[in-house]
C-alpha atoms as a PDB file:
ATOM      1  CA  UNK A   1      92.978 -32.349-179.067  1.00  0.00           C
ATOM      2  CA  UNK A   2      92.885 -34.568-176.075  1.00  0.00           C
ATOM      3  CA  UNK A   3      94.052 -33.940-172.478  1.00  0.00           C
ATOM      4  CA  UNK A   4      97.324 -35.015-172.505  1.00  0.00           C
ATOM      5  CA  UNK A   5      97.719 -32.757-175.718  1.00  0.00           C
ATOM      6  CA  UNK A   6      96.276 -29.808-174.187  1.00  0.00           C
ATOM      7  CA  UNK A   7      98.235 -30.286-171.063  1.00  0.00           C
ATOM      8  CA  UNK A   8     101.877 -30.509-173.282  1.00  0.00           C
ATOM      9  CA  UNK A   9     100.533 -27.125-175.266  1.00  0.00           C
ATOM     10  CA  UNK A  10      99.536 -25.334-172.128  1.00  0.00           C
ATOM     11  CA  UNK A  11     103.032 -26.816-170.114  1.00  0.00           C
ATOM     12  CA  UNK A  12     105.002 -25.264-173.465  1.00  0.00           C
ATOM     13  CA  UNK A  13     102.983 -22.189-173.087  1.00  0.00           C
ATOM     14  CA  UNK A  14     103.713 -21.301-169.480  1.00  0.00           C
ATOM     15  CA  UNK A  15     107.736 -22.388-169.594  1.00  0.00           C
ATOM     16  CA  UNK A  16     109.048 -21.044-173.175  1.00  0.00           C
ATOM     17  CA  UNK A  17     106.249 -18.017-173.562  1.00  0.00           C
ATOM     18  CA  UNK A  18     106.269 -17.034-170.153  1.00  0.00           C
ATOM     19  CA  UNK A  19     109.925 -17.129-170.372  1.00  0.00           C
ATOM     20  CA  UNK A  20     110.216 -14.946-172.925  1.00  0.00           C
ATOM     21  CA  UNK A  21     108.117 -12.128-171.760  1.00  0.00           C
ATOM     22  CA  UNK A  22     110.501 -10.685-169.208  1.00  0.00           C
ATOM     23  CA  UNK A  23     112.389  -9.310-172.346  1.00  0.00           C
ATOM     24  CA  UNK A  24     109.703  -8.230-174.254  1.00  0.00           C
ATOM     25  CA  UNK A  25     108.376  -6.147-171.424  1.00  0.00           C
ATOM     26  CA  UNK A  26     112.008  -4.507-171.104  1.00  0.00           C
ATOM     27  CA  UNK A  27     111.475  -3.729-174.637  1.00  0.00           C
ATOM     28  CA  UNK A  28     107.811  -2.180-174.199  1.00  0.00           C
ATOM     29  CA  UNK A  29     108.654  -0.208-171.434  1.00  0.00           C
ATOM     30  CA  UNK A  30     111.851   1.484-173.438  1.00  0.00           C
ATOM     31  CA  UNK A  31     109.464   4.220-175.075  1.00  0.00           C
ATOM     32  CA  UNK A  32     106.382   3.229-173.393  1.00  0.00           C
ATOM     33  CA  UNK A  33     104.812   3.968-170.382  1.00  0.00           C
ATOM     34  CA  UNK A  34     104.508   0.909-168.226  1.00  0.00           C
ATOM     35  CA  UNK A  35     101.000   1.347-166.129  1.00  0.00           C
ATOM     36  CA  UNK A  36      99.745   2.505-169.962  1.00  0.00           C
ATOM     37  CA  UNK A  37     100.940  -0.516-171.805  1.00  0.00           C
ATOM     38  CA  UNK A  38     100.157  -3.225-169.067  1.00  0.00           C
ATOM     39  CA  UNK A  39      96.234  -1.827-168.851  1.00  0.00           C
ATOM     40  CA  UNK A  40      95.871  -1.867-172.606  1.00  0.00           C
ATOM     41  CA  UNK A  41      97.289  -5.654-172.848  1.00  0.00           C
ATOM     42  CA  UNK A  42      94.879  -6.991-169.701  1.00  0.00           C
ATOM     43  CA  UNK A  43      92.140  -4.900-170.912  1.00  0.00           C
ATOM     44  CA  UNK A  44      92.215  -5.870-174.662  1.00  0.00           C
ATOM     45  CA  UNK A  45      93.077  -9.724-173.870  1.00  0.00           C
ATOM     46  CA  UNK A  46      90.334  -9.495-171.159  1.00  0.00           C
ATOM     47  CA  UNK A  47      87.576  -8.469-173.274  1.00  0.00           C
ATOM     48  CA  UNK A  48      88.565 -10.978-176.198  1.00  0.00           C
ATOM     49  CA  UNK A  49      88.270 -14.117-173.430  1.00  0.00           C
ATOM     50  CA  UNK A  50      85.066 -12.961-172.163  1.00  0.00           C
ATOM     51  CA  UNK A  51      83.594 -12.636-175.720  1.00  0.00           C
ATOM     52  CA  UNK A  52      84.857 -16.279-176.515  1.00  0.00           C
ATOM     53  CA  UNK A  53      83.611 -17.034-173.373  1.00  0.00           C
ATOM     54  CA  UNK A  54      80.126 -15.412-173.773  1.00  0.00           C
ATOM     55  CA  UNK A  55      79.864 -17.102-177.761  1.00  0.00           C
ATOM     56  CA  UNK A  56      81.105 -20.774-175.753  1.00  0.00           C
ATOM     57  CA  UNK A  57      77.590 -19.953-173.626  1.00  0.00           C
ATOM     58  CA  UNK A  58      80.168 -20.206-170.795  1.00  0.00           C
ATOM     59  CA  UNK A  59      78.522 -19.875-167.541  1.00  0.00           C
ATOM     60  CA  UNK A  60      77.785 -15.864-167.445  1.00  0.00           C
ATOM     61  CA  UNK A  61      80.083 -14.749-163.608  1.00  0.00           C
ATOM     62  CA  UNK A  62      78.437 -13.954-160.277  1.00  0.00           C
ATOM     63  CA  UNK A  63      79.128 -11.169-157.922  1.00  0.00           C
ATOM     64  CA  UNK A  64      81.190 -12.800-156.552  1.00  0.00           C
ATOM     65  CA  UNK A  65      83.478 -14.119-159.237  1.00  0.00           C
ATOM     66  CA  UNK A  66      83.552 -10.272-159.875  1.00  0.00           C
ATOM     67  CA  UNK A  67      84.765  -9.078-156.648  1.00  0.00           C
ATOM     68  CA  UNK A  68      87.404 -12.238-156.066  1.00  0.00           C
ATOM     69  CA  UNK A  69      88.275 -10.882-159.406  1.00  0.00           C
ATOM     70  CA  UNK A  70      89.338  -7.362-158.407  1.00  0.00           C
ATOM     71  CA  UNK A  71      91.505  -8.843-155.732  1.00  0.00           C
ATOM     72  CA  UNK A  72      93.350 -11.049-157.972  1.00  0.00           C
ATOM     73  CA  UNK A  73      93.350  -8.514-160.745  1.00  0.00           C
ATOM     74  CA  UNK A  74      94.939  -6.244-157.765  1.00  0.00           C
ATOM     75  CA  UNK A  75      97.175  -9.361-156.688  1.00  0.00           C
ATOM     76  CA  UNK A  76      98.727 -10.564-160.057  1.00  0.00           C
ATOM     77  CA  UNK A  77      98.244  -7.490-162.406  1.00  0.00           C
ATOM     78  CA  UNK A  78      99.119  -5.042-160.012  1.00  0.00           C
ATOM     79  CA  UNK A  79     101.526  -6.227-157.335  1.00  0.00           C
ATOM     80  CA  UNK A  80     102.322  -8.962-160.059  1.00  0.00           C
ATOM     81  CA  UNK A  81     103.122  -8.421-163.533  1.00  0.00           C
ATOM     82  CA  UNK A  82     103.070  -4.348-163.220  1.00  0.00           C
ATOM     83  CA  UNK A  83     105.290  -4.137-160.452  1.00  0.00           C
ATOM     84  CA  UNK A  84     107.571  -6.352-162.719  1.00  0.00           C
ATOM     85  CA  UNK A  85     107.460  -3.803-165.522  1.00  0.00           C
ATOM     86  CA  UNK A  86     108.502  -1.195-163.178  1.00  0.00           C
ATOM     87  CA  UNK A  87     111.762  -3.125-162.191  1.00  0.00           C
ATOM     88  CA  UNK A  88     113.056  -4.932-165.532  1.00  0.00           C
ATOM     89  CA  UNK A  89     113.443  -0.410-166.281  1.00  0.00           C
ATOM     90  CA  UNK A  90     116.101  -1.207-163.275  1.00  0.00           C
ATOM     91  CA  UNK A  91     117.145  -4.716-163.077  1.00  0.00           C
ATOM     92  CA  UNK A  92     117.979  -6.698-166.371  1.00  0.00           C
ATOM     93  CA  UNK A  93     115.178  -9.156-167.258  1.00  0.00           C
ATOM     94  CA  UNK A  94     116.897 -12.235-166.765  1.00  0.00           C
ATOM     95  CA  UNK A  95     117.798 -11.371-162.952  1.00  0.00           C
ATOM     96  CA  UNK A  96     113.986 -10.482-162.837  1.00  0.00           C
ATOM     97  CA  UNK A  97     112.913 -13.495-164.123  1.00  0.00           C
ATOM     98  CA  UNK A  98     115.493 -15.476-161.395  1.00  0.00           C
ATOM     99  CA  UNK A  99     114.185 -13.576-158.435  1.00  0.00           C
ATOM    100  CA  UNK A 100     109.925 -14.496-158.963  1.00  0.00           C
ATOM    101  CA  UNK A 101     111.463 -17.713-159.706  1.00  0.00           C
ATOM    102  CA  UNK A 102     110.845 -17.711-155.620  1.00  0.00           C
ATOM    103  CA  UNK A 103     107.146 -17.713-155.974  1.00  0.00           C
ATOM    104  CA  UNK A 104     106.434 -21.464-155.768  1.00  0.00           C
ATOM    105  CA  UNK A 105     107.841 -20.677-152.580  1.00  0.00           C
ATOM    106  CA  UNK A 106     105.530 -18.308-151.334  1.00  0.00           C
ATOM    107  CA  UNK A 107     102.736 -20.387-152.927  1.00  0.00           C
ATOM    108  CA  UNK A 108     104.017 -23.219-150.682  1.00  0.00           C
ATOM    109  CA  UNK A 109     104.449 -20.719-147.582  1.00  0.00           C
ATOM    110  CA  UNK A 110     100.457 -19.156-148.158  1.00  0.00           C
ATOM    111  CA  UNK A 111      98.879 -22.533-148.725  1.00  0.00           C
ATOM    112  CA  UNK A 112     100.260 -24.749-145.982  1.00  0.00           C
ATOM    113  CA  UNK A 113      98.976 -24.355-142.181  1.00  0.00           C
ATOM    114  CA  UNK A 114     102.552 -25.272-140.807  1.00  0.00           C
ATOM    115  CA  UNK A 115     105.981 -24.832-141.769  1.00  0.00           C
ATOM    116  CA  UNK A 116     108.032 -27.969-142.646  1.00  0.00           C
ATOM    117  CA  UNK A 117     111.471 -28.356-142.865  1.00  0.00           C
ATOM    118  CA  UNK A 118     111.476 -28.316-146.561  1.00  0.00           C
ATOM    119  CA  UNK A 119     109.727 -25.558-146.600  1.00  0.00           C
ATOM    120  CA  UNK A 120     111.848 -23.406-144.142  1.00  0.00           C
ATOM    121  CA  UNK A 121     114.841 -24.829-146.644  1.00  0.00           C
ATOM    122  CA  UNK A 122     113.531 -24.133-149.479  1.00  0.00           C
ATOM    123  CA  UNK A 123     112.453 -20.509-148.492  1.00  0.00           C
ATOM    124  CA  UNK A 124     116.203 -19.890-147.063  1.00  0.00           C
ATOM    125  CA  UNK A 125     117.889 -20.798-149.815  1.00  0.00           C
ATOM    126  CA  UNK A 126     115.308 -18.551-151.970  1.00  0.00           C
ATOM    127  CA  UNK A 127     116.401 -15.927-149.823  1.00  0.00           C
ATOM    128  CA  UNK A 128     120.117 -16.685-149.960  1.00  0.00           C
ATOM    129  CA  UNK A 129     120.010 -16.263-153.729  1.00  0.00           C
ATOM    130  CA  UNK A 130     117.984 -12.883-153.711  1.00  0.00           C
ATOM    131  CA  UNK A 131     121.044 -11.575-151.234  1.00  0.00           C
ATOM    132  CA  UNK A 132     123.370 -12.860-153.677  1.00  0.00           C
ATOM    133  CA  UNK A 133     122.056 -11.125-156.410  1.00  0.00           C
ATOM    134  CA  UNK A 134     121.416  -7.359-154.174  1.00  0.00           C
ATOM    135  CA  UNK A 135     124.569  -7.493-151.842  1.00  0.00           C
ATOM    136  CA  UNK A 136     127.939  -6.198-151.956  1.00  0.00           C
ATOM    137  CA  UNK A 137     129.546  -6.317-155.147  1.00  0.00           C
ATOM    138  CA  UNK A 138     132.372  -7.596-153.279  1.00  0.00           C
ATOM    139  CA  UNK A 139     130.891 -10.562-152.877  1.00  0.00           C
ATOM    140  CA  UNK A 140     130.935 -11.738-156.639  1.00  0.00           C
ATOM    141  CA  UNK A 141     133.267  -9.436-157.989  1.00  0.00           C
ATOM    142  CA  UNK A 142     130.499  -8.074-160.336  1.00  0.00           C
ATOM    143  CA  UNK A 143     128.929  -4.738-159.912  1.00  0.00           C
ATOM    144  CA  UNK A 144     126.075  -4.691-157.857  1.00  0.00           C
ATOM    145  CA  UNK A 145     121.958  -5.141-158.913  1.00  0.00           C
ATOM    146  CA  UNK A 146     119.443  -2.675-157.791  1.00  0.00           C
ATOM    147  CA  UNK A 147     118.535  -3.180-154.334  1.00  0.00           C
ATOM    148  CA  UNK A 148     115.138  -1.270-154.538  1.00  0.00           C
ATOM    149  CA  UNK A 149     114.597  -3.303-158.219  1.00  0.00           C
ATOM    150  CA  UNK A 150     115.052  -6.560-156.046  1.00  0.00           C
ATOM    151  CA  UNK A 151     112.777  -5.938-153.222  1.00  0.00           C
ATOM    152  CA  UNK A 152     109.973  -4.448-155.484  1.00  0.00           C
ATOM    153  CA  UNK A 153     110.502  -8.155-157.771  1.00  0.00           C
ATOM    154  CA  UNK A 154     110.816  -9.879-154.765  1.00  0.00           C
ATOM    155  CA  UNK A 155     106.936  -8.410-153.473  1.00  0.00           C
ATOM    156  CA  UNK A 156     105.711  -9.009-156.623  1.00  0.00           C
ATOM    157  CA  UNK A 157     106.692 -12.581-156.445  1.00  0.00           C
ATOM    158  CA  UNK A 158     104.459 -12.689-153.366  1.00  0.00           C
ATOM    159  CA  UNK A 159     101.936 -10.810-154.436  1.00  0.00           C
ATOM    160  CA  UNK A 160     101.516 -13.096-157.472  1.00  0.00           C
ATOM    161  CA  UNK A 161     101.535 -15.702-155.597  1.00  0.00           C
ATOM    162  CA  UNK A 162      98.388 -15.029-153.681  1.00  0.00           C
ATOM    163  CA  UNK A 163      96.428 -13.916-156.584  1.00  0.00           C
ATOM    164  CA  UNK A 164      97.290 -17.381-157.672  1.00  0.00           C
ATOM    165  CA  UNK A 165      95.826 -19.179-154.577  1.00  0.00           C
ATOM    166  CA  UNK A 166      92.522 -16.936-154.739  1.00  0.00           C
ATOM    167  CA  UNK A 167      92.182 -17.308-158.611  1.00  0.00           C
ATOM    168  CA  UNK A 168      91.154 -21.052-158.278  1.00  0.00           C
ATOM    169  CA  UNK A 169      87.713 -19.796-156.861  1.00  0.00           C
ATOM    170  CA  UNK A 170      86.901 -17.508-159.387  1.00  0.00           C
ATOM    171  CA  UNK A 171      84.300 -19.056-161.733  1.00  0.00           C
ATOM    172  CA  UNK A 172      85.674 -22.566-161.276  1.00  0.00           C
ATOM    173  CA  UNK A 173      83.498 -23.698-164.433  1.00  0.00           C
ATOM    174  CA  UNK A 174      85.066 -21.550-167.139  1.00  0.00           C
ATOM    175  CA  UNK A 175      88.708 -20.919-166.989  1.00  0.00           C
ATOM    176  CA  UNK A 176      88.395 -18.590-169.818  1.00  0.00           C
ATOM    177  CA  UNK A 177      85.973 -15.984-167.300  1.00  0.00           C
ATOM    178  CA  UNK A 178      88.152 -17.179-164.422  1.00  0.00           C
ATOM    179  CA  UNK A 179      91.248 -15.236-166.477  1.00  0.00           C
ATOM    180  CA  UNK A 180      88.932 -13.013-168.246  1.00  0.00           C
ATOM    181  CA  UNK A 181      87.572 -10.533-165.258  1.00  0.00           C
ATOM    182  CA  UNK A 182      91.071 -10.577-163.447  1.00  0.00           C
ATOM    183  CA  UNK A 183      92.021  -8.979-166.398  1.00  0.00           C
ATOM    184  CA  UNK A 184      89.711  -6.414-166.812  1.00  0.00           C
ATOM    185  CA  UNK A 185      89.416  -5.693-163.281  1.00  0.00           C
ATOM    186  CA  UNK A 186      93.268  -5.531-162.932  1.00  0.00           C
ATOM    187  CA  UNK A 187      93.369  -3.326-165.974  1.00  0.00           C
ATOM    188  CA  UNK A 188      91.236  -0.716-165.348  1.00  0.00           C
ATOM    189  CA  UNK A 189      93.137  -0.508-162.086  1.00  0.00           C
ATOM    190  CA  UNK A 190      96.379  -0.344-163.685  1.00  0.00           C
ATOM    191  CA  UNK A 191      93.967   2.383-166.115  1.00  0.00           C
ATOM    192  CA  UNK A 192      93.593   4.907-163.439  1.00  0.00           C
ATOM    193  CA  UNK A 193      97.283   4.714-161.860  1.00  0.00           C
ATOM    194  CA  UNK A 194      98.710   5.564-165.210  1.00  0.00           C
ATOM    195  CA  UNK A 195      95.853   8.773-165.524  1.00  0.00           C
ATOM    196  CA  UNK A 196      96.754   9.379-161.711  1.00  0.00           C
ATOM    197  CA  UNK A 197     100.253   9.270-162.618  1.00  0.00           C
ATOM    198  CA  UNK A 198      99.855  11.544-165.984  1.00  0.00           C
ATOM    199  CA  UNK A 199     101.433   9.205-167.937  1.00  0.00           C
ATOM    200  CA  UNK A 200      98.357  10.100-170.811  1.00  0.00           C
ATOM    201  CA  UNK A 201      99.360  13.782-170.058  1.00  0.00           C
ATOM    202  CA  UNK A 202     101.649  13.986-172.921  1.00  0.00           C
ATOM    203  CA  UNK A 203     100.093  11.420-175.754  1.00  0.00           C
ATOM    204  CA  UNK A 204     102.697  12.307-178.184  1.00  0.00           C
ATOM    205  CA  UNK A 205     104.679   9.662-176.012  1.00  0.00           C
ATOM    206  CA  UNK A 206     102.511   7.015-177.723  1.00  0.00           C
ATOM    207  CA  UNK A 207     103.278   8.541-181.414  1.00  0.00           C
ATOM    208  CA  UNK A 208     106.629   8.306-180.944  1.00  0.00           C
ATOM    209  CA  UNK A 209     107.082   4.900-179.630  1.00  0.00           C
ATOM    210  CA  UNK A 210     109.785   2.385-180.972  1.00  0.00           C
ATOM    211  CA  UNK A 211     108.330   0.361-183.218  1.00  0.00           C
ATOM    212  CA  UNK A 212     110.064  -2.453-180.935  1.00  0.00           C
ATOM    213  CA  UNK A 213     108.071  -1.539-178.205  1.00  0.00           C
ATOM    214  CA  UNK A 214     104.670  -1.500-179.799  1.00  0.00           C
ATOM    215  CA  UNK A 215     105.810  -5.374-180.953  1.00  0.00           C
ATOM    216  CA  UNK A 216     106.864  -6.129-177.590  1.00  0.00           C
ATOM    217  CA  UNK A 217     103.478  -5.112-176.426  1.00  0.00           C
ATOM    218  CA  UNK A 218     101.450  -6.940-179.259  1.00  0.00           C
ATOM    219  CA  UNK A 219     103.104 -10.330-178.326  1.00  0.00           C
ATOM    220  CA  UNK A 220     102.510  -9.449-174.973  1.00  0.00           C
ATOM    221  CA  UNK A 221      99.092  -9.152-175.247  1.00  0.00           C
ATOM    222  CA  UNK A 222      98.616 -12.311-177.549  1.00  0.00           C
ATOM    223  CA  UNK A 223     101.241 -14.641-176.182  1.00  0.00           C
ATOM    224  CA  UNK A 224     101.638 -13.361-172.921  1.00  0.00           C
ATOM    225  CA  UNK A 225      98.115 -12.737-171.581  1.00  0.00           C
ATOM    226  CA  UNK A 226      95.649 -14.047-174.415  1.00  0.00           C
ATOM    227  CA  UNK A 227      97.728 -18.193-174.368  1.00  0.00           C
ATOM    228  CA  UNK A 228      99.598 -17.692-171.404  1.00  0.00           C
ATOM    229  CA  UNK A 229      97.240 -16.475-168.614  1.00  0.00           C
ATOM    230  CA  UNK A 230      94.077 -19.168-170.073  1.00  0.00           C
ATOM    231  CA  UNK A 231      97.013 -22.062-170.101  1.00  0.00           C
ATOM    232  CA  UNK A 232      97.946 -20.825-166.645  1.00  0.00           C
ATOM    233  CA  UNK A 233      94.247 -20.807-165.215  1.00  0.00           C
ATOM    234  CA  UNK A 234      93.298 -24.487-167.152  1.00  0.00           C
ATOM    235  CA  UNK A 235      96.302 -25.844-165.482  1.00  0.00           C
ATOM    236  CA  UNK A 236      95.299 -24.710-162.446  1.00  0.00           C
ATOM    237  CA  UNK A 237      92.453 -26.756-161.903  1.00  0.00           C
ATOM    238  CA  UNK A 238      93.449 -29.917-163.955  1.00  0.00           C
ATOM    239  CA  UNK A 239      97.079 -30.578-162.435  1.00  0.00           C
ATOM    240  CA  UNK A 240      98.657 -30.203-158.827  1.00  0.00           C
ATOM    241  CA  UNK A 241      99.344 -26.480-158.286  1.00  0.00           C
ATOM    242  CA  UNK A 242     103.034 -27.432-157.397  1.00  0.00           C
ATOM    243  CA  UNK A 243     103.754 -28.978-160.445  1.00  0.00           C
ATOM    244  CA  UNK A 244     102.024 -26.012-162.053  1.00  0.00           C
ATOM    245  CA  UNK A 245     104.453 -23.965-160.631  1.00  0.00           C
ATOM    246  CA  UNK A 246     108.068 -25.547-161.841  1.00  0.00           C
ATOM    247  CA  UNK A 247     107.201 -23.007-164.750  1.00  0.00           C
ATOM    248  CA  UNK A 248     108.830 -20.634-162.339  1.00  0.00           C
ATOM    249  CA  UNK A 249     112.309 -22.443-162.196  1.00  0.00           C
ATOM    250  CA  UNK A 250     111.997 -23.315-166.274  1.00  0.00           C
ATOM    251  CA  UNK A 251     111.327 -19.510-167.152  1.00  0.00           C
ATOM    252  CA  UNK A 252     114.824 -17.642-165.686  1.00  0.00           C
ATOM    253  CA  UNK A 253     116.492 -19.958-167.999  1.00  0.00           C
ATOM    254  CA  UNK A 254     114.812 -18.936-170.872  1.00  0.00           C
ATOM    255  CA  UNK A 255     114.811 -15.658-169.853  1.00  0.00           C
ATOM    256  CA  UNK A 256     118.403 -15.400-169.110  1.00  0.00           C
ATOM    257  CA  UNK A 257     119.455 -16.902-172.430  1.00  0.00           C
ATOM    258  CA  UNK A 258     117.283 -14.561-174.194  1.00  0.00           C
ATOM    259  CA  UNK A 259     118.760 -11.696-172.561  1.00  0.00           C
ATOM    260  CA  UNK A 260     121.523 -12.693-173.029  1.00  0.00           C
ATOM    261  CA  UNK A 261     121.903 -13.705-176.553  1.00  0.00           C
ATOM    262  CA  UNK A 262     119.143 -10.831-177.694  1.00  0.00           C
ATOM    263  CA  UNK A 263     119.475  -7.790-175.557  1.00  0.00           C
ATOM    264  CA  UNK A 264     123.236  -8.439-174.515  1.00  0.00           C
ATOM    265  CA  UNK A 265     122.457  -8.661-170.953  1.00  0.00           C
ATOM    266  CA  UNK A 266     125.416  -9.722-168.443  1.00  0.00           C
ATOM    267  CA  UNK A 267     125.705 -13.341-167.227  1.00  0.00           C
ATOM    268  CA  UNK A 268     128.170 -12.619-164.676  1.00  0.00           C
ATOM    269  CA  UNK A 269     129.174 -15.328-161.950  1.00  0.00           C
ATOM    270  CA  UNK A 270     127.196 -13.312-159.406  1.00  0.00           C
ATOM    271  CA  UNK A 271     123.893 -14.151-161.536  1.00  0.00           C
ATOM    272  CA  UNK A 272     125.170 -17.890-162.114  1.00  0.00           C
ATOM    273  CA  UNK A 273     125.682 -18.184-158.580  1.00  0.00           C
ATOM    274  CA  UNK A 274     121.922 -16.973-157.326  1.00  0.00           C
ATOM    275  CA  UNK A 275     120.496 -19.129-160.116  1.00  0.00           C
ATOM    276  CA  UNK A 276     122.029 -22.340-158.587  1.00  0.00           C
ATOM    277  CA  UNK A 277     120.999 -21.072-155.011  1.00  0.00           C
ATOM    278  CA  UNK A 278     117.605 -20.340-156.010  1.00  0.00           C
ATOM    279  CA  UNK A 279     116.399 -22.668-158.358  1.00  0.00           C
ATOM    280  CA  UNK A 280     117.275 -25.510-155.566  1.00  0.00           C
ATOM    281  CA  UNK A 281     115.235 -23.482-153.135  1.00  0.00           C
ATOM    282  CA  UNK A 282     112.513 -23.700-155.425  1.00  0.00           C
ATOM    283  CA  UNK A 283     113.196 -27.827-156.116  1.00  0.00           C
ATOM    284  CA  UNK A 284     113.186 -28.366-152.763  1.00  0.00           C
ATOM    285  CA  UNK A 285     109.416 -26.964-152.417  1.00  0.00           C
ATOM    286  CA  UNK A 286     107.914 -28.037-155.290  1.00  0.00           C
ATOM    287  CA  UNK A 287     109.523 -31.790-155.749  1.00  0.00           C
ATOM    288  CA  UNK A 288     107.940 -32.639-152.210  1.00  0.00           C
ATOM    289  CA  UNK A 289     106.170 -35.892-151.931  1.00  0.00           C
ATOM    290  CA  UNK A 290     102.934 -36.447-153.451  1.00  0.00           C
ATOM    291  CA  UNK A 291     100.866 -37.026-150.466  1.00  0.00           C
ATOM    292  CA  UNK A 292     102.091 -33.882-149.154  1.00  0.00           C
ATOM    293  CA  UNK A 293     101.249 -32.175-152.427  1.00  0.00           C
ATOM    294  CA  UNK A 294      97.856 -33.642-152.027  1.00  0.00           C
ATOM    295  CA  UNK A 295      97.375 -32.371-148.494  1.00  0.00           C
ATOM    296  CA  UNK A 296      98.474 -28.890-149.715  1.00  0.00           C
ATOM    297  CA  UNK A 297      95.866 -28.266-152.386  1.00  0.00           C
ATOM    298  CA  UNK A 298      93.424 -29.762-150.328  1.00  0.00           C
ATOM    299  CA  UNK A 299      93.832 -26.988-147.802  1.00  0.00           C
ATOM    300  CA  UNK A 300      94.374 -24.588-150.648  1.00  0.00           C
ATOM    301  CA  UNK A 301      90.645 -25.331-152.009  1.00  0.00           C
END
């Protein structure tokens, strides 16, 4: 497989897999516990990567690919993708997937020096559509989302975000380490909130899991982490990191449909309405002009 190929495979990965995963983690969290099942998918994808990795004789990681690893392990898995399974038990998945749809803006806001006025735009009408989706139900005629869901999806958007920036150092020759020790590190992490939380206090929780869930968390850990996270990390360092990121505005559209069509989730005018409002605040970062996209990963580096 050439290049181009592998670029098509990894683009398909990141916008219809990706997409997808907000409802399978709604499912996995229905009978299981969420810290539990997001440390079990890092760790088991993790340590499947890093043996590929090892048999590749991939470059073997530094110290210091292992400590810029626990912050973006803390950065995506944590204030990330965890924090994420915490809200979707709050806010349907498809109006989670719509609100980190703002993280190309935050990626724009962490890696420039200055703000522009596309940026400031952009970022506003990001904004806008989060209020859209957490004010007044007056205001749409719809009953209202979870505020404390929103601003806990709206963090992890920027959390995410800057795991994103500081993943690009992490062993730069191997993107299968580079996702590999983020994913241990972040799961053993998410490990000891779940103990420190007693969610393994009553393991019968486990046994009696919907067989739904335990799928949900298989293709999780295969699709999800295992095809999504590597095609997220090789894209990374082969393409512009704001084209990268229009996976962010392709994803609540798959997600929504899904939810829609699978778990019967609403798609009221109010959630219309903030898709519009923030999908152009994300177009209006990420479409900028390419010598300003150059300028932006230069700094970024």
């Amino acid at each position: 497989m050439n290049e181009r190929q592998t670029r098509i495979g990894a683009y398909a990965v990141l916008y219809l897999v990706w997409g997808s995963t907000y409802l399978a983690m709604r499912f996995a969290v229905e009978t299981l516990p969420p810290f539990s099942l997001a440390s079990a998918r890092f760790i088991v994808a993790g340590v499947v990567l890093l043996g590929i990795a090892f048999l590749r004789s991939d470059p073997r990681p530094t110290r210091r690919d292992w400590v810029l690893s626990a912050a973006v392990g803390a950065l995506l898995l944590i204030g990330g993708n965890a924090a994420v399974l915490w809200a979707v038990q709050h806010v349907p998945s498809g109006v989670a997937a719509l609100i980190i749809a703002i993280t190309p803006v935050w990626v724009a806001l962490f890696a420039k020096t200055r703000a522009t006025t596309r940026l400031v735009l952009g970022l506003a009408l990001g904004m806008c559509g989060v209020l859209i989706l957490a004010g007044p139900a007056a205001l749409a005629g719809t009953q209202r989302i979870d505020p404390l869901g929103v601003l806990v999806l709206v963090a992890a958007s920027m959390s995410w975000a800057a795991g994103s920036l500081i993943q690009r150092n992490v062993a730069k020759e191997s993107p299968l380490v580079a996702t590999a020790l983020p994913m241990l590190a972040g799961g053993a992490m998410l490990f000891f909130i779940a103990l420190v939380l007693g969610e393994f206090n009553r393991p019968e929780v486990f046994f009696e899991a919907s067989t739904r869930s335990w799928v949900s968390l298989l293709y999780l850990t295969v699709f999800g982490s295992l095809l999504g996270f590597t095609s997220y990390a090789w894209l990374m360092r082969h393409d512009e990191p704001a084209r990268v990121a229009t996976y962010a505005y392709v994803n609540p559209v798959i997600a929504v449909l899904l939810g829609a069509l699978i778990a019967d989730e609403p798609f009221t005018p109010r959630v219309l309405i903030a898709a519009v409002v923030i999908i152009a605040g994300v177009i209006v970062i990420v479409t900028k002009k390419r010598n300003e996209t150059q300028a932006t990963t230069k700094r970024a580096d």
